[in-house]
PDB file of N, CA and C in Angstrom:
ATOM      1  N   UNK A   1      20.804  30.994-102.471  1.00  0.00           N
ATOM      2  CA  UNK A   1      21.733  32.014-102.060  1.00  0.00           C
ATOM      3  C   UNK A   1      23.135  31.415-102.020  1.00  0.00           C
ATOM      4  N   UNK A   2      24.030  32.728-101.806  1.00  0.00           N
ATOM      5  CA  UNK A   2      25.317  31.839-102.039  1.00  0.00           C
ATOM      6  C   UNK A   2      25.858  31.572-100.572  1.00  0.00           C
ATOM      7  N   UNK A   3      27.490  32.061-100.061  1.00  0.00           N
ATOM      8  CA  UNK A   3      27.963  31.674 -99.160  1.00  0.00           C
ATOM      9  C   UNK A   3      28.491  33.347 -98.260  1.00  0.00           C
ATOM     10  N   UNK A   4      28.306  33.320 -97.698  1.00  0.00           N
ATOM     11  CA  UNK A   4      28.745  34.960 -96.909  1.00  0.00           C
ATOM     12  C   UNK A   4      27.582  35.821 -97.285  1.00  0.00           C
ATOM     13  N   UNK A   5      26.685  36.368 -96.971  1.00  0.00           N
ATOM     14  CA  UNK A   5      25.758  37.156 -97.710  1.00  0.00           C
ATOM     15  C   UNK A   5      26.287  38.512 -97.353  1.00  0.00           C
ATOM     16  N   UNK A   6      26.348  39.378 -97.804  1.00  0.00           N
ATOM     17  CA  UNK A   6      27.258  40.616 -97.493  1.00  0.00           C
ATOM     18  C   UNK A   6      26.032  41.871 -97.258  1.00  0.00           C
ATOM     19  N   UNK A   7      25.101  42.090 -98.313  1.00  0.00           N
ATOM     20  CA  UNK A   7      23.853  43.166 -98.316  1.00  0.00           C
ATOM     21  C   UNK A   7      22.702  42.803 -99.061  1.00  0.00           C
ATOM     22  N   UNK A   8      21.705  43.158 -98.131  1.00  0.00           N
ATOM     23  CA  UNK A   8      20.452  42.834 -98.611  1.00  0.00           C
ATOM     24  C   UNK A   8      19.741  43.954 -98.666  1.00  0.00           C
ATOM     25  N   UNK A   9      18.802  43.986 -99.904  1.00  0.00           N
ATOM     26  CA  UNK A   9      18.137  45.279-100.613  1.00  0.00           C
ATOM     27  C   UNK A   9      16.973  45.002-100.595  1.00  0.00           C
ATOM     28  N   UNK A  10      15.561  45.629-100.036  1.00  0.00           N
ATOM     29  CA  UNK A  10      14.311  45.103-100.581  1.00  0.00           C
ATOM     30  C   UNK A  10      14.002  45.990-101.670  1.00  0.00           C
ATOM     31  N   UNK A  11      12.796  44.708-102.023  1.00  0.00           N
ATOM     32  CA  UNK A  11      11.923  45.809-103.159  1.00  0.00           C
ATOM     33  C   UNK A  11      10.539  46.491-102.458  1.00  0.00           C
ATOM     34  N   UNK A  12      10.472  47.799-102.866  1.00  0.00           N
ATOM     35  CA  UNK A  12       9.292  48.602-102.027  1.00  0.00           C
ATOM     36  C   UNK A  12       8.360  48.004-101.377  1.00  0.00           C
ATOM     37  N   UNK A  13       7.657  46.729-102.243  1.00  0.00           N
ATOM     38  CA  UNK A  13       6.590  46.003-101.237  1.00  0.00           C
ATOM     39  C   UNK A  13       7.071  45.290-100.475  1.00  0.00           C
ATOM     40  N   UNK A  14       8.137  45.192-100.374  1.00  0.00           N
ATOM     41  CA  UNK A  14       8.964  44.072 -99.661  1.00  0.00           C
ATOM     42  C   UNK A  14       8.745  42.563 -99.678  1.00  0.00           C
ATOM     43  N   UNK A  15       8.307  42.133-100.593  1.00  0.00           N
ATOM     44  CA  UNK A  15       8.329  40.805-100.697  1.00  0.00           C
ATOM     45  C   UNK A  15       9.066  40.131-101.506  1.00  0.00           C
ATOM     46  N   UNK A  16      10.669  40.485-102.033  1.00  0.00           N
ATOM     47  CA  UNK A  16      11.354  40.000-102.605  1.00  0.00           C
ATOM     48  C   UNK A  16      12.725  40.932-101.717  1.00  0.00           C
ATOM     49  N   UNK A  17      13.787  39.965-101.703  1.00  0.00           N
ATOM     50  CA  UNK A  17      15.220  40.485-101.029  1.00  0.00           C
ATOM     51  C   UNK A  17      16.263  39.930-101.893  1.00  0.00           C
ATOM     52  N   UNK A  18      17.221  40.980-101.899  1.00  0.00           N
ATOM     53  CA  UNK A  18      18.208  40.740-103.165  1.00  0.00           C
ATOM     54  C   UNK A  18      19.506  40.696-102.094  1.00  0.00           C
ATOM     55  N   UNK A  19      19.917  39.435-102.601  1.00  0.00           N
ATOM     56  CA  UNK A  19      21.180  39.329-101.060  1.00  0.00           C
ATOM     57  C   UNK A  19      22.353  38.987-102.064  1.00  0.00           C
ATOM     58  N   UNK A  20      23.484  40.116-101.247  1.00  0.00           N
ATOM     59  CA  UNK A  20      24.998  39.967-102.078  1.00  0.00           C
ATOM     60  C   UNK A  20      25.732  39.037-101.725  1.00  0.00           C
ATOM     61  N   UNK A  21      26.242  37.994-102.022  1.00  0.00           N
ATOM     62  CA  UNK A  21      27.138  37.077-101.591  1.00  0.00           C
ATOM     63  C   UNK A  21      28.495  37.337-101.725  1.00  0.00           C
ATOM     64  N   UNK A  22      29.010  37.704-100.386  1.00  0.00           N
ATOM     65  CA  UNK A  22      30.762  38.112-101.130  1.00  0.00           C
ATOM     66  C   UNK A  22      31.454  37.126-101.560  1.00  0.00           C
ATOM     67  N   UNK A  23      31.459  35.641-101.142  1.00  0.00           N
ATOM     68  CA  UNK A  23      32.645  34.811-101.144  1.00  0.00           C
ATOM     69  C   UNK A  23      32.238  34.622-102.902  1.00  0.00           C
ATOM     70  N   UNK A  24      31.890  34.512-103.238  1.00  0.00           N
ATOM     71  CA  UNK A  24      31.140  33.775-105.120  1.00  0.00           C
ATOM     72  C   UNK A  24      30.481  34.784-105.743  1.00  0.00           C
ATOM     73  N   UNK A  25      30.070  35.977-105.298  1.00  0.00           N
ATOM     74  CA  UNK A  25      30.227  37.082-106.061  1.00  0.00           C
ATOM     75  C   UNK A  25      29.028  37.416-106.834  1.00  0.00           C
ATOM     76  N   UNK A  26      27.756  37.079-106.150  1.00  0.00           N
ATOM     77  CA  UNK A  26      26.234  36.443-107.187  1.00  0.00           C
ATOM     78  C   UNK A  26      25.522  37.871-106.366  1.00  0.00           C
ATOM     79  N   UNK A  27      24.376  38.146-106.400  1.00  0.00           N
ATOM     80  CA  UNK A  27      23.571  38.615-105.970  1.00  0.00           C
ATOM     81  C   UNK A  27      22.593  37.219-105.945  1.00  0.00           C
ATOM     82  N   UNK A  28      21.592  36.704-104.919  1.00  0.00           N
ATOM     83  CA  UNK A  28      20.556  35.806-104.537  1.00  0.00           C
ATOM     84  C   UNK A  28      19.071  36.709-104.533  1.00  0.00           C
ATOM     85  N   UNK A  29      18.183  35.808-105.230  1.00  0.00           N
ATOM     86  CA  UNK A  29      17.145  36.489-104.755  1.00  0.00           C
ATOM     87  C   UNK A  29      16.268  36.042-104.171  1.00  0.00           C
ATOM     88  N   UNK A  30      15.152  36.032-103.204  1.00  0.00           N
ATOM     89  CA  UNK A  30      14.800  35.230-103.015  1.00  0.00           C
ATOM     90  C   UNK A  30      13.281  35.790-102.232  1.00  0.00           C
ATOM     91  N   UNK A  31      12.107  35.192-102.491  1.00  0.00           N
ATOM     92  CA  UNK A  31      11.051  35.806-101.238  1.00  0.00           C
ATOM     93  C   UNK A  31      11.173  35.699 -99.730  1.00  0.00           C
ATOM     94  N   UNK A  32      10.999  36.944 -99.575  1.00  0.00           N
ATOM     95  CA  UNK A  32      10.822  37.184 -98.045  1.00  0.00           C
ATOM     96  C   UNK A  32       9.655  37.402 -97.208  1.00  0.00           C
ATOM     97  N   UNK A  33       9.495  37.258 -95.610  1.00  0.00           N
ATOM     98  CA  UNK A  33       8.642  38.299 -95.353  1.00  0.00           C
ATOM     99  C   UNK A  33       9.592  39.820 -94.326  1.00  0.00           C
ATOM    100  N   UNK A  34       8.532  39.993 -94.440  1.00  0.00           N
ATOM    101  CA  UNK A  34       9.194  41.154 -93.728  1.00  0.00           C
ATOM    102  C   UNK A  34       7.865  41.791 -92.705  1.00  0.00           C
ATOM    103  N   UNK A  35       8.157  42.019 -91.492  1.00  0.00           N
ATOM    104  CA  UNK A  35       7.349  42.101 -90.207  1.00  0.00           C
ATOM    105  C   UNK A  35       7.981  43.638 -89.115  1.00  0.00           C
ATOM    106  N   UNK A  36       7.366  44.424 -88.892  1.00  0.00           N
ATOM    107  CA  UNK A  36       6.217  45.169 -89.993  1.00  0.00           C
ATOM    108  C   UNK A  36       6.049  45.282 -91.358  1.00  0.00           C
ATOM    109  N   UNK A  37       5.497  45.678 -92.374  1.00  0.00           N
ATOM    110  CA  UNK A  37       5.364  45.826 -93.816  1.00  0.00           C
ATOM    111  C   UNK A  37       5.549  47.330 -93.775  1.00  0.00           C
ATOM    112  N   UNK A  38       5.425  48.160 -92.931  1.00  0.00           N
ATOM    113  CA  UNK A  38       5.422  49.907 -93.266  1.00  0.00           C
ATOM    114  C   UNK A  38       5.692  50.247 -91.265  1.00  0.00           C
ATOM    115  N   UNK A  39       6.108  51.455 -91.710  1.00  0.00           N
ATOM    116  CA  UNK A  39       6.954  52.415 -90.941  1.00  0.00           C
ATOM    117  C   UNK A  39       6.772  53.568 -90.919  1.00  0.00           C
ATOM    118  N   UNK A  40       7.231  53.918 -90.052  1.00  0.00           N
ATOM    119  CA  UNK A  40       7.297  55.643 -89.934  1.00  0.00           C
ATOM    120  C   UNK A  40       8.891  56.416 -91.045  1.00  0.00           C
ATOM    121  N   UNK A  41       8.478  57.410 -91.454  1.00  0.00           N
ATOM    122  CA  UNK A  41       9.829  57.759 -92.801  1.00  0.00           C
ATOM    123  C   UNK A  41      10.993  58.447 -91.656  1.00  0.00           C
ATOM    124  N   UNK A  42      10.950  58.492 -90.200  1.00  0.00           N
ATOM    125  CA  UNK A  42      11.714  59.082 -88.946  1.00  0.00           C
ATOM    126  C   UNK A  42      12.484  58.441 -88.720  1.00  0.00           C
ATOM    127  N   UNK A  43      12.000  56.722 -89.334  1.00  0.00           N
ATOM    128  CA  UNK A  43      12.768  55.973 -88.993  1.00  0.00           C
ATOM    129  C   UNK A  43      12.575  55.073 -87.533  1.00  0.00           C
ATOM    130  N   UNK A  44      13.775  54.287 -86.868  1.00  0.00           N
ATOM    131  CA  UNK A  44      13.462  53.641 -85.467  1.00  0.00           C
ATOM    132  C   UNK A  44      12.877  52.680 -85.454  1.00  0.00           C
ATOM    133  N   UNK A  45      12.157  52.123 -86.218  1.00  0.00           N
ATOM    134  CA  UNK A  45      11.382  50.741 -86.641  1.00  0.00           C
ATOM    135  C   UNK A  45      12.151  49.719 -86.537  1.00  0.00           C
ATOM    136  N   UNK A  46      11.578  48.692 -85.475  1.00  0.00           N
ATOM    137  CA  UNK A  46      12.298  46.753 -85.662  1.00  0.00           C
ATOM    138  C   UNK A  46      11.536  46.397 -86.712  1.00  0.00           C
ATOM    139  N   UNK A  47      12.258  45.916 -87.433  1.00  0.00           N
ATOM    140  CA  UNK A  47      11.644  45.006 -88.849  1.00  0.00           C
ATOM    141  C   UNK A  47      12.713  43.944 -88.780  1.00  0.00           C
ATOM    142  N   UNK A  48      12.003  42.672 -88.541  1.00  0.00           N
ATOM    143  CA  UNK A  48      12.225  41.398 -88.793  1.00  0.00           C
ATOM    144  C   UNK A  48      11.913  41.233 -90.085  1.00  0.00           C
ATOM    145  N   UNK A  49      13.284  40.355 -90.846  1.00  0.00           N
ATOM    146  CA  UNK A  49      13.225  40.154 -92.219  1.00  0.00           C
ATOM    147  C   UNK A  49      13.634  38.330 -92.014  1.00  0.00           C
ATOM    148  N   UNK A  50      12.539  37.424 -92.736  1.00  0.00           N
ATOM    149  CA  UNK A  50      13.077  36.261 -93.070  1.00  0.00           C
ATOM    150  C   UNK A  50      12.790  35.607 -93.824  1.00  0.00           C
ATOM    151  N   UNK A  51      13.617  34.732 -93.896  1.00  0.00           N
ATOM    152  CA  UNK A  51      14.535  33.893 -95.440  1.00  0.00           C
ATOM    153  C   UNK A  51      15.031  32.885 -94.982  1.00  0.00           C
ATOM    154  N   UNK A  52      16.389  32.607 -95.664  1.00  0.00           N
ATOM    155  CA  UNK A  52      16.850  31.519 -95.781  1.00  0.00           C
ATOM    156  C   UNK A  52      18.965  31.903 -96.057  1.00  0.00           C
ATOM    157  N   UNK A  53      19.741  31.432 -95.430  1.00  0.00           N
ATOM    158  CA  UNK A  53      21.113  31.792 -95.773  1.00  0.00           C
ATOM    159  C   UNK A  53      21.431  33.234 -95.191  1.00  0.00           C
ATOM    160  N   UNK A  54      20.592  33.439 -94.163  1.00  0.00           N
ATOM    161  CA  UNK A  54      20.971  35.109 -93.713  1.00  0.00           C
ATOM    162  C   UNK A  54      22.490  34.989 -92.533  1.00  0.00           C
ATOM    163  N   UNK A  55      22.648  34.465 -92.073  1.00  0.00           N
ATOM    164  CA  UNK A  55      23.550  34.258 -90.598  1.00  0.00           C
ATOM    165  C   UNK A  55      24.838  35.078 -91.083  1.00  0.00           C
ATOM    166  N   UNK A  56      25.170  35.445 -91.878  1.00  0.00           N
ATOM    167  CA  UNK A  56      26.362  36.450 -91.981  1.00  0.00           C
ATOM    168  C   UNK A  56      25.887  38.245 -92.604  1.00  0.00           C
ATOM    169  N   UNK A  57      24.673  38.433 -92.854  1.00  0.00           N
ATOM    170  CA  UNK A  57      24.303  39.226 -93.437  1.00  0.00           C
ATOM    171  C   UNK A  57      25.005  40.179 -92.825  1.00  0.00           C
ATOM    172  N   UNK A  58      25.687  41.649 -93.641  1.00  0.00           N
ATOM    173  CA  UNK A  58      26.354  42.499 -92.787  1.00  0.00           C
ATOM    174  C   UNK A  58      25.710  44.113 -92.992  1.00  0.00           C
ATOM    175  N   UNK A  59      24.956  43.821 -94.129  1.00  0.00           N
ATOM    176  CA  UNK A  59      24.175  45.289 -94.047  1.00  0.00           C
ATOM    177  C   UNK A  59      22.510  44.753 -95.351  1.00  0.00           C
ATOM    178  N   UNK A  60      21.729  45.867 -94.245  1.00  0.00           N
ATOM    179  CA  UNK A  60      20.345  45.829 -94.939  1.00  0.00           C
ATOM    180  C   UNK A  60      20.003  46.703 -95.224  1.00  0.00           C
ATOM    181  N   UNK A  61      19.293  47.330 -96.629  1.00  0.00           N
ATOM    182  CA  UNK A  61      19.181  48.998 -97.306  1.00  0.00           C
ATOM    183  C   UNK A  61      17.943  48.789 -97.298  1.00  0.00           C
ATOM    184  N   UNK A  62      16.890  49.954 -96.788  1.00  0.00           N
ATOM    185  CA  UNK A  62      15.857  50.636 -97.565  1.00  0.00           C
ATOM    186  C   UNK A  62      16.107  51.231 -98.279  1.00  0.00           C
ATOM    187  N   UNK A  63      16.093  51.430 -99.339  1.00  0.00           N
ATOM    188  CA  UNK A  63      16.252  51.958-100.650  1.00  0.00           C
ATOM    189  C   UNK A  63      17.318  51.981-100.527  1.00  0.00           C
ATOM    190  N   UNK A  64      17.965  53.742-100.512  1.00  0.00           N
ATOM    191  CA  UNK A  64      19.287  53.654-100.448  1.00  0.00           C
ATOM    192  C   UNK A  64      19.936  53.752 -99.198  1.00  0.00           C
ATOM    193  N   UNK A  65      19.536  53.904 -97.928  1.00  0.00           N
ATOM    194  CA  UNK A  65      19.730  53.934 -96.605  1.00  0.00           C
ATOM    195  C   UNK A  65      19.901  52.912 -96.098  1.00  0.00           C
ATOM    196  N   UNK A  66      21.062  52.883 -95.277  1.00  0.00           N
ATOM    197  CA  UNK A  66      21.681  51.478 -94.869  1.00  0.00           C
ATOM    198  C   UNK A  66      20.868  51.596 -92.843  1.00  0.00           C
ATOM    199  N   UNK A  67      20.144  50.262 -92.823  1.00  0.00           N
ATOM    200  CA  UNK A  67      19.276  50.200 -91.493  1.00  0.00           C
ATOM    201  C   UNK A  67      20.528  49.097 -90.178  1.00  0.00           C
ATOM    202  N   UNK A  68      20.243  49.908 -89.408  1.00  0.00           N
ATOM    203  CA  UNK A  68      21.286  48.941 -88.227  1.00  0.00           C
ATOM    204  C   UNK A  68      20.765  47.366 -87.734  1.00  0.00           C
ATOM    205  N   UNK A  69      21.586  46.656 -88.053  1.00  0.00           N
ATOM    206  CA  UNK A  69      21.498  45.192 -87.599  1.00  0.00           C
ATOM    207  C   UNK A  69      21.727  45.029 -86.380  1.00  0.00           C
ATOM    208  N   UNK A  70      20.056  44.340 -85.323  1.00  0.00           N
ATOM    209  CA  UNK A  70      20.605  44.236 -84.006  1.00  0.00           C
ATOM    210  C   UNK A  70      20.152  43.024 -83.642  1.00  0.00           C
ATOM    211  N   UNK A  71      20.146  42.048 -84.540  1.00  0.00           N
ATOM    212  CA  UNK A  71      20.172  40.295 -84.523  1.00  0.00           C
ATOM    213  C   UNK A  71      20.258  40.083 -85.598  1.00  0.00           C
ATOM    214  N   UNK A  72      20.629  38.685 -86.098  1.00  0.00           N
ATOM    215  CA  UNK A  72      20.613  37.602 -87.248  1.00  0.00           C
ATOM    216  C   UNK A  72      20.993  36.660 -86.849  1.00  0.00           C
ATOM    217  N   UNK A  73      20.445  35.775 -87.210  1.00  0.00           N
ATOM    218  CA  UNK A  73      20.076  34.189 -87.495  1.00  0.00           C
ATOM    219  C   UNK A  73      20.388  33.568 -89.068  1.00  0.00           C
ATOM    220  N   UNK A  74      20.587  32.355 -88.957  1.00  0.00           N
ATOM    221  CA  UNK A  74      20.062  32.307 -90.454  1.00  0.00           C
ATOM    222  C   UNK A  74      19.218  32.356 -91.116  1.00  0.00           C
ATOM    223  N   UNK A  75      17.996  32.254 -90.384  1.00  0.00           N
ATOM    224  CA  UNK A  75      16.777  32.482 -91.333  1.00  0.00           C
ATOM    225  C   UNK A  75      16.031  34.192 -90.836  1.00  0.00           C
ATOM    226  N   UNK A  76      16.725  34.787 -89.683  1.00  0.00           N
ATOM    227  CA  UNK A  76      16.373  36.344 -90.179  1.00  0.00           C
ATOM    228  C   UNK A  76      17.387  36.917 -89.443  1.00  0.00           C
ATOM    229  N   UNK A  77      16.509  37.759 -89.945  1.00  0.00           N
ATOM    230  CA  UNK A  77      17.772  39.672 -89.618  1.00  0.00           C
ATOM    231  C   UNK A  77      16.713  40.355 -89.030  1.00  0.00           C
ATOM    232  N   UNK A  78      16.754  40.988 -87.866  1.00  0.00           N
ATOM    233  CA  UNK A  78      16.374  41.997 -87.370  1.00  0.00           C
ATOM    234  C   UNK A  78      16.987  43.217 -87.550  1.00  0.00           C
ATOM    235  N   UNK A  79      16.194  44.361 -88.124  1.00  0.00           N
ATOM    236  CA  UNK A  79      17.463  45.942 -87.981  1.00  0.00           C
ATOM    237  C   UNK A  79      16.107  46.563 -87.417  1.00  0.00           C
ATOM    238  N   UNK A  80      16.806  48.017 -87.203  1.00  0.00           N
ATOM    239  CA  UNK A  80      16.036  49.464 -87.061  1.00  0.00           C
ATOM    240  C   UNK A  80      16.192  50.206 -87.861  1.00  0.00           C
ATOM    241  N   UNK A  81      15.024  50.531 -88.632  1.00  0.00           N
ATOM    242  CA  UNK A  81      15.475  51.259 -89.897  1.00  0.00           C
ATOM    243  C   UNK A  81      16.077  52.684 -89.950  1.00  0.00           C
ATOM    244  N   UNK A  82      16.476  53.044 -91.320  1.00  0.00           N
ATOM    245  CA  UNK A  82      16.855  54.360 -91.035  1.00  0.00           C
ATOM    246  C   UNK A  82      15.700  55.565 -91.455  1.00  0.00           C
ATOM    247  N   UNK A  83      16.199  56.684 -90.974  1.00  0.00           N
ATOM    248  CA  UNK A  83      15.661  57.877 -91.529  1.00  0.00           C
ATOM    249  C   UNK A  83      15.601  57.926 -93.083  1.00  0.00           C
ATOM    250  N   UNK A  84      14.027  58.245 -93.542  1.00  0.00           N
ATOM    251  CA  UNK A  84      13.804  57.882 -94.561  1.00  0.00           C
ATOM    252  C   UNK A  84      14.694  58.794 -95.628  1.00  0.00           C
ATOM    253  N   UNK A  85      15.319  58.636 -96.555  1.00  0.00           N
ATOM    254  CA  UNK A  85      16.249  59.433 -97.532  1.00  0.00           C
ATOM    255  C   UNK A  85      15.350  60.987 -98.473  1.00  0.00           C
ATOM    256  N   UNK A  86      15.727  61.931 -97.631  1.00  0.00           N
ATOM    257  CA  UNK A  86      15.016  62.963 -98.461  1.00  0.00           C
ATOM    258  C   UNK A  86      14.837  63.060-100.069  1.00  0.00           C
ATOM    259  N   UNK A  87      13.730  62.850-100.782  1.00  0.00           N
ATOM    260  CA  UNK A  87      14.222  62.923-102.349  1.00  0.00           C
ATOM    261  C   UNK A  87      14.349  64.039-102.982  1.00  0.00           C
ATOM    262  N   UNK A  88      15.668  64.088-103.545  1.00  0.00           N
ATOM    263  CA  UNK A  88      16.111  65.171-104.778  1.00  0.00           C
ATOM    264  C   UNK A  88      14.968  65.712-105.679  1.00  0.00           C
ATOM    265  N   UNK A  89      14.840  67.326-105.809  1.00  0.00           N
ATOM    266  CA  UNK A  89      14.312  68.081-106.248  1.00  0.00           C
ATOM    267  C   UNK A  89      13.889  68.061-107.818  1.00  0.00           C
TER     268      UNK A  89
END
């Protein structure tokens, strides 16, 4: 990973996290876990996410929904996720 991590994206199973680095401008990828693995789509869920280079992380997406950060460390991020994104018709 690089230096500042700015947003982190999972992939549906969640075992891979795609982290933006603002200062150098890379996207990082890297395996994760992630604790719970599934949720309610209402949202409100603590999900502990960890890695490696997280301590500045400033936003975490389920898909396209940005989830609130209420710890980080460098090796995780805690958020509450969001309300799951209604899908287009």
């Amino acid at each position: 990973m690089g230096s500042t991590p700015q947003g982190i994206a999972l992939t549906p199973d969640g075992a891979r996290a795609y982290v933006g680095n603002a200062n150098v401008g890379t996207v990082g990828v890297m395996a994760t876990t992630v604790i719970p693995d599934q949720g309610s789509t209402a949202g409100g869920t603590t999900v502990t996410l960890t890695g490696h280079h997280l301590a500045h992380a400033t936003a975490v997406h389920f898909g396209t929904a940005q989830a609130v950060i209420t710890a980080n460390t460098a090796t995780s991020v805690t958020v509450t996720t969001p309300l799951a994104p209604v899908p287009s018709p």
